[in-house]
C-alpha atoms as a PDB file:
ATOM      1  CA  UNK A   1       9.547 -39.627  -0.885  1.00  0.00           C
ATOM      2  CA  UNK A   2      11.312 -37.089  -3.444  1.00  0.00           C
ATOM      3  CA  UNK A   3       7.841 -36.937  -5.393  1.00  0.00           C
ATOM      4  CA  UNK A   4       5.707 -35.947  -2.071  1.00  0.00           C
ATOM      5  CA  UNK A   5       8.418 -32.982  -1.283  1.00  0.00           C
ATOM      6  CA  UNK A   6       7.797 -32.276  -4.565  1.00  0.00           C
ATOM      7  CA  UNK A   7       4.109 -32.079  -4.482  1.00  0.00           C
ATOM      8  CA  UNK A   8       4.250 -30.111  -1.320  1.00  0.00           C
ATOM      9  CA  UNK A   9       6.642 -27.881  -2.172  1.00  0.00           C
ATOM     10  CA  UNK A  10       4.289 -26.854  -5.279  1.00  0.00           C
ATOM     11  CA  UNK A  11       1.387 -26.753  -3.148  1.00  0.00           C
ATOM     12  CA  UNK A  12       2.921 -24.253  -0.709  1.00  0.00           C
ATOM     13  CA  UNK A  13       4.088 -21.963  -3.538  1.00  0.00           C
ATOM     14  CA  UNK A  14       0.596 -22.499  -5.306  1.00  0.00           C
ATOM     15  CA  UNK A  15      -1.142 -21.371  -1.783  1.00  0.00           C
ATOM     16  CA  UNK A  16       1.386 -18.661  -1.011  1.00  0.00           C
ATOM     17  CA  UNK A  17       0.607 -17.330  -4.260  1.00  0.00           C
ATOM     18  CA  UNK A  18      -3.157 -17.491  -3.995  1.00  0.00           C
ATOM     19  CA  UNK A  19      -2.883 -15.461  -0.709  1.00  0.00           C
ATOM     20  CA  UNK A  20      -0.802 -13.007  -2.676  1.00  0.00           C
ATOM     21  CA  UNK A  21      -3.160 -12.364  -5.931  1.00  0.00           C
ATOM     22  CA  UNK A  22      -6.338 -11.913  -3.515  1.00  0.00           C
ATOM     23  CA  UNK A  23      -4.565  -9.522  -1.551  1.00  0.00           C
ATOM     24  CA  UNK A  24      -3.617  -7.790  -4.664  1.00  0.00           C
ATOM     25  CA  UNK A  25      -7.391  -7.918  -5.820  1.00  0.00           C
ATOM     26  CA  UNK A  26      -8.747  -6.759  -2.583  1.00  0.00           C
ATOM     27  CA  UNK A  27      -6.077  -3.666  -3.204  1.00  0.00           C
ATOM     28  CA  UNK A  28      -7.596  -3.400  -6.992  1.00  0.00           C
ATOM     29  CA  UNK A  29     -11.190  -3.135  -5.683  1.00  0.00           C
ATOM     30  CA  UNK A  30     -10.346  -0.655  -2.800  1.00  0.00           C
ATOM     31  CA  UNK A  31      -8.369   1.346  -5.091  1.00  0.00           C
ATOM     32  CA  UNK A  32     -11.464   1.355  -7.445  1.00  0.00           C
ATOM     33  CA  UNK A  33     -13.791   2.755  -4.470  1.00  0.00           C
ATOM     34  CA  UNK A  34     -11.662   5.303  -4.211  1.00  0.00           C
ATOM     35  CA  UNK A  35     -11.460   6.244  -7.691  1.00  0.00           C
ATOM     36  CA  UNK A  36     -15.276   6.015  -7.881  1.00  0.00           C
ATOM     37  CA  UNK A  37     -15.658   8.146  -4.837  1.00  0.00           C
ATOM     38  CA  UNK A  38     -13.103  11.113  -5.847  1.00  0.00           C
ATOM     39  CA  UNK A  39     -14.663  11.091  -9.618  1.00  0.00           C
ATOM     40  CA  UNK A  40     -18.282  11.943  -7.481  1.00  0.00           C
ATOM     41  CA  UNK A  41     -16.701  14.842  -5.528  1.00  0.00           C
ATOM     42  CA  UNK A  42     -14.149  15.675  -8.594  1.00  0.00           C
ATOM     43  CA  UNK A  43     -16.050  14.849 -11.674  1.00  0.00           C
ATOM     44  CA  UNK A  44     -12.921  16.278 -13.535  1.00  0.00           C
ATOM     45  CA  UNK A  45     -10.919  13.646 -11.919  1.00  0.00           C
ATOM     46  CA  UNK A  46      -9.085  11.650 -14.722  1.00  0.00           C
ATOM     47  CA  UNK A  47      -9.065   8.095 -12.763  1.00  0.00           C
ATOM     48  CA  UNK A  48      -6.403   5.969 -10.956  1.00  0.00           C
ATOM     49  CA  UNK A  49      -2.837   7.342 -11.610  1.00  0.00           C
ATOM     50  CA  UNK A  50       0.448   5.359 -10.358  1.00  0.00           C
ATOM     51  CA  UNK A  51       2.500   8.488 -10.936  1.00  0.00           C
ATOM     52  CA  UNK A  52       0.444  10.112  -8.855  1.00  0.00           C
ATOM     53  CA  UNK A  53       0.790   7.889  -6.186  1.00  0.00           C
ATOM     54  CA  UNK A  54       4.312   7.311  -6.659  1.00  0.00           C
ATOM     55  CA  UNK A  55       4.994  11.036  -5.911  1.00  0.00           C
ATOM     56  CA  UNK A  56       2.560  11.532  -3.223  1.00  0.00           C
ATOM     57  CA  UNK A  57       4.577   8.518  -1.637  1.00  0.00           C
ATOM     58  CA  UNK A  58       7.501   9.733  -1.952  1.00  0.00           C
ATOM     59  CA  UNK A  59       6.717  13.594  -1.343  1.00  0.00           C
ATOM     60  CA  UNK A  60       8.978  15.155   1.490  1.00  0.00           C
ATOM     61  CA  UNK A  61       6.856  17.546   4.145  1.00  0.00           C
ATOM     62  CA  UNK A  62       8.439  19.207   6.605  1.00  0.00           C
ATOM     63  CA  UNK A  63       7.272  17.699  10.503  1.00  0.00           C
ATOM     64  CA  UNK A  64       8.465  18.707  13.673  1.00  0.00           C
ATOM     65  CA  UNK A  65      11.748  20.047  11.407  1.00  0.00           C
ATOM     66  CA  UNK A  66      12.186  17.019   9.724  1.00  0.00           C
ATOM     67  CA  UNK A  67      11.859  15.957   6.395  1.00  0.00           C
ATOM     68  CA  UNK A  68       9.698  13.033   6.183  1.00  0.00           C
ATOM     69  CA  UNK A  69       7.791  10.881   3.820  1.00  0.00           C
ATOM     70  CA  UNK A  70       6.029   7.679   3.291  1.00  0.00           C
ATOM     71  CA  UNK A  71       9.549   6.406   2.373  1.00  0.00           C
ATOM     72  CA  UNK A  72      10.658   7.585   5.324  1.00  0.00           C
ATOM     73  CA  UNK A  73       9.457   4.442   7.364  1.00  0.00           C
ATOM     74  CA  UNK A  74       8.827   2.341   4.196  1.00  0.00           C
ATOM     75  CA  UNK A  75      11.929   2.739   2.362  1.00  0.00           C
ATOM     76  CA  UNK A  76      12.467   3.895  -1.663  1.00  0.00           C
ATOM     77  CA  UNK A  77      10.414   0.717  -2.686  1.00  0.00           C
ATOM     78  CA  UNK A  78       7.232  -0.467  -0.867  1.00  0.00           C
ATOM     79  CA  UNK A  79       8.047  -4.297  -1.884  1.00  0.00           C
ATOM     80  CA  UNK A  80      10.888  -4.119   0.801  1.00  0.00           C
ATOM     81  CA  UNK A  81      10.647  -4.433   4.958  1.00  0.00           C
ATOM     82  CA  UNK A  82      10.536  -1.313   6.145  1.00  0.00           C
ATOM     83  CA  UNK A  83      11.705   0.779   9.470  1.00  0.00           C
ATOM     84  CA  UNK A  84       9.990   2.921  11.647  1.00  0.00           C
ATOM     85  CA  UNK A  85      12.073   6.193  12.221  1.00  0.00           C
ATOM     86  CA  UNK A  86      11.033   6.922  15.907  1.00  0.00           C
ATOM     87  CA  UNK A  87      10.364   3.144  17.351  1.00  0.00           C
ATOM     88  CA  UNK A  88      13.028   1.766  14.963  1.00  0.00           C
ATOM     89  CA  UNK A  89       9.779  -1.116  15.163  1.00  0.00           C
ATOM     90  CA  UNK A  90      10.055  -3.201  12.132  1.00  0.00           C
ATOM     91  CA  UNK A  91       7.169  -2.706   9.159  1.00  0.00           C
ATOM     92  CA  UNK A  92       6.483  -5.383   6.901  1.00  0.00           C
ATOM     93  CA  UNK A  93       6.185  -4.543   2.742  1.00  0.00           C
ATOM     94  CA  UNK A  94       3.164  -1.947   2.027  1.00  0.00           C
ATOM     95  CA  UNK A  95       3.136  -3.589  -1.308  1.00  0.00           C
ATOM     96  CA  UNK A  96       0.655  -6.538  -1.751  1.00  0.00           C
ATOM     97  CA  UNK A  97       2.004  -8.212  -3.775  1.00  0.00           C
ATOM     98  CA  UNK A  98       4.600  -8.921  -1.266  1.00  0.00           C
ATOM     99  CA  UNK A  99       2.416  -8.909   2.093  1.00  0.00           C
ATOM    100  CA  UNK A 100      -0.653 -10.641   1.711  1.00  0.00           C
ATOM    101  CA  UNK A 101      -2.197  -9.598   4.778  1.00  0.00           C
ATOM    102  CA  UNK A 102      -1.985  -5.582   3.948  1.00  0.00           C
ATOM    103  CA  UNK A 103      -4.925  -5.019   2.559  1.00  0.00           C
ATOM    104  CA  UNK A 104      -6.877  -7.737   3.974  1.00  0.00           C
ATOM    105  CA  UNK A 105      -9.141  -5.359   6.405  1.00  0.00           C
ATOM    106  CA  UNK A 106     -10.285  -2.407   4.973  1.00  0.00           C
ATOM    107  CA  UNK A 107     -11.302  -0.895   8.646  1.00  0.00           C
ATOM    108  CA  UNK A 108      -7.475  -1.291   9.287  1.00  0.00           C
ATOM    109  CA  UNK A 109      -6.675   0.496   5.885  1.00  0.00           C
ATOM    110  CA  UNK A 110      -8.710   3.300   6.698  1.00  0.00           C
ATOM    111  CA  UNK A 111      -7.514   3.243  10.241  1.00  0.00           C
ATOM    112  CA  UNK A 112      -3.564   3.148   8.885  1.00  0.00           C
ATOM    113  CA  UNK A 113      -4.567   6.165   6.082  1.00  0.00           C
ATOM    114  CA  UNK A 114      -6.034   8.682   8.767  1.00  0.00           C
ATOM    115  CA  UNK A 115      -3.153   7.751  11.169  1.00  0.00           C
ATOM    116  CA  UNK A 116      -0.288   8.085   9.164  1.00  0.00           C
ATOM    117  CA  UNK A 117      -2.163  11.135   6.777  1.00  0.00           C
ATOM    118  CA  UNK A 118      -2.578  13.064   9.781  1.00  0.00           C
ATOM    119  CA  UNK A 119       1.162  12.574  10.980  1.00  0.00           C
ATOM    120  CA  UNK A 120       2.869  12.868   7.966  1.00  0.00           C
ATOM    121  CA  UNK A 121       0.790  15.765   5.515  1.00  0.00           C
ATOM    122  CA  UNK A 122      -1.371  16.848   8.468  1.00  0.00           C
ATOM    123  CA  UNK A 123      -4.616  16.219   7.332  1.00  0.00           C
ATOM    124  CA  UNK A 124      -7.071  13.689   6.050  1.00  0.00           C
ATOM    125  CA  UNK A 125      -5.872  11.996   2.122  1.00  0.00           C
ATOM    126  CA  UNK A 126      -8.297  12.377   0.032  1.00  0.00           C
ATOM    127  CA  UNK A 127     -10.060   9.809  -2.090  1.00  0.00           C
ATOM    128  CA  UNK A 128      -7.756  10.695  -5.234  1.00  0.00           C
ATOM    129  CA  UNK A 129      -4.862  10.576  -2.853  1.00  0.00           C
ATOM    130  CA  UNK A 130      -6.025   6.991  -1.803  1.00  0.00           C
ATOM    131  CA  UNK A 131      -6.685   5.528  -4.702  1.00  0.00           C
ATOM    132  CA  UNK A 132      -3.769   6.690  -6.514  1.00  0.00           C
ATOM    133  CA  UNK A 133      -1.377   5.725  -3.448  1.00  0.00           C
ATOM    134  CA  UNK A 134      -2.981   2.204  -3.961  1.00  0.00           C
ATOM    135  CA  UNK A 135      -2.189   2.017  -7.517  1.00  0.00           C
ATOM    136  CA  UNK A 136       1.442   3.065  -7.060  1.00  0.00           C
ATOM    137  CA  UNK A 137       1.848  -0.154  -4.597  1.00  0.00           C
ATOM    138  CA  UNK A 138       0.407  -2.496  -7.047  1.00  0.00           C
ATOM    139  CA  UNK A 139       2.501  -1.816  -9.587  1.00  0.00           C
ATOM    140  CA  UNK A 140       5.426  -3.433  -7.385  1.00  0.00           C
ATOM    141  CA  UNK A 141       5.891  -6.902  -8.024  1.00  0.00           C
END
């Protein structure tokens, strides 16, 4: 009895974990169509940059007289549940390492980037902007 808990117990973590690393190599490829895309329009574009996208994350713009930011509704680290600041409606983890289903649909991604890029900088993100954004949430673990 103790040896089939066992087994299932390693089989669920062995799944959960599968679900996790393709989520996090669906992220890797979008993140790569995006860099391919911005080094087309930007051939001086230097490739993927985590820096970057930590700082476009956490960049404060002023809306509607309020400060706001990806972190705003996210919180300081994208691994962790996050809040929305005008529905208070919970968010689950931007980071896919820690939500497999997050970058599961790229029609939703794109639907969630020109929502939320419109709302919070006022216009469309760019490729770079993309791809670097991705790259910041994959290096959470």
């Amino acid at each position: 009895m103790l040896k089939k808990m066992i087994y299932a117990l390693l089989l669920t973590t062995a799944v959960v974990s599968l679900q996790a690393n393709a989520d996090v190599v669906a992220a890797r490829k979008l993140a790569h169509k995006y860099e391919v895309f911005a080094k087309h329009i930007n051939p001086a574009y230097k490739g993927l940059s985590a820096e970057d996208g930590h700082a476009f994350y956490s960049r404060e713009i002023l809306v509607r007289s309020h400060n706001i930011s990806c972190a705003s509704c996210h919180t300081g680290n994208p691994g962790n549940k996050g809040r929305h600041i005008v529905t208070d409606k919970p968010i689950r983890p931007l980071a896919p390492a820690r939500n497999a289903k997050r970058f599961a649909s790229v029609d939703k991604v794109e639907k969630n980037f020109d929502k939320h890029c419109l709302d919070i900088i006022g216009r469309q993100c760019s490729a770079e902007e993309k791809g670097n954004f991705i790259a910041y949430l994959l290096t959470i673990k």
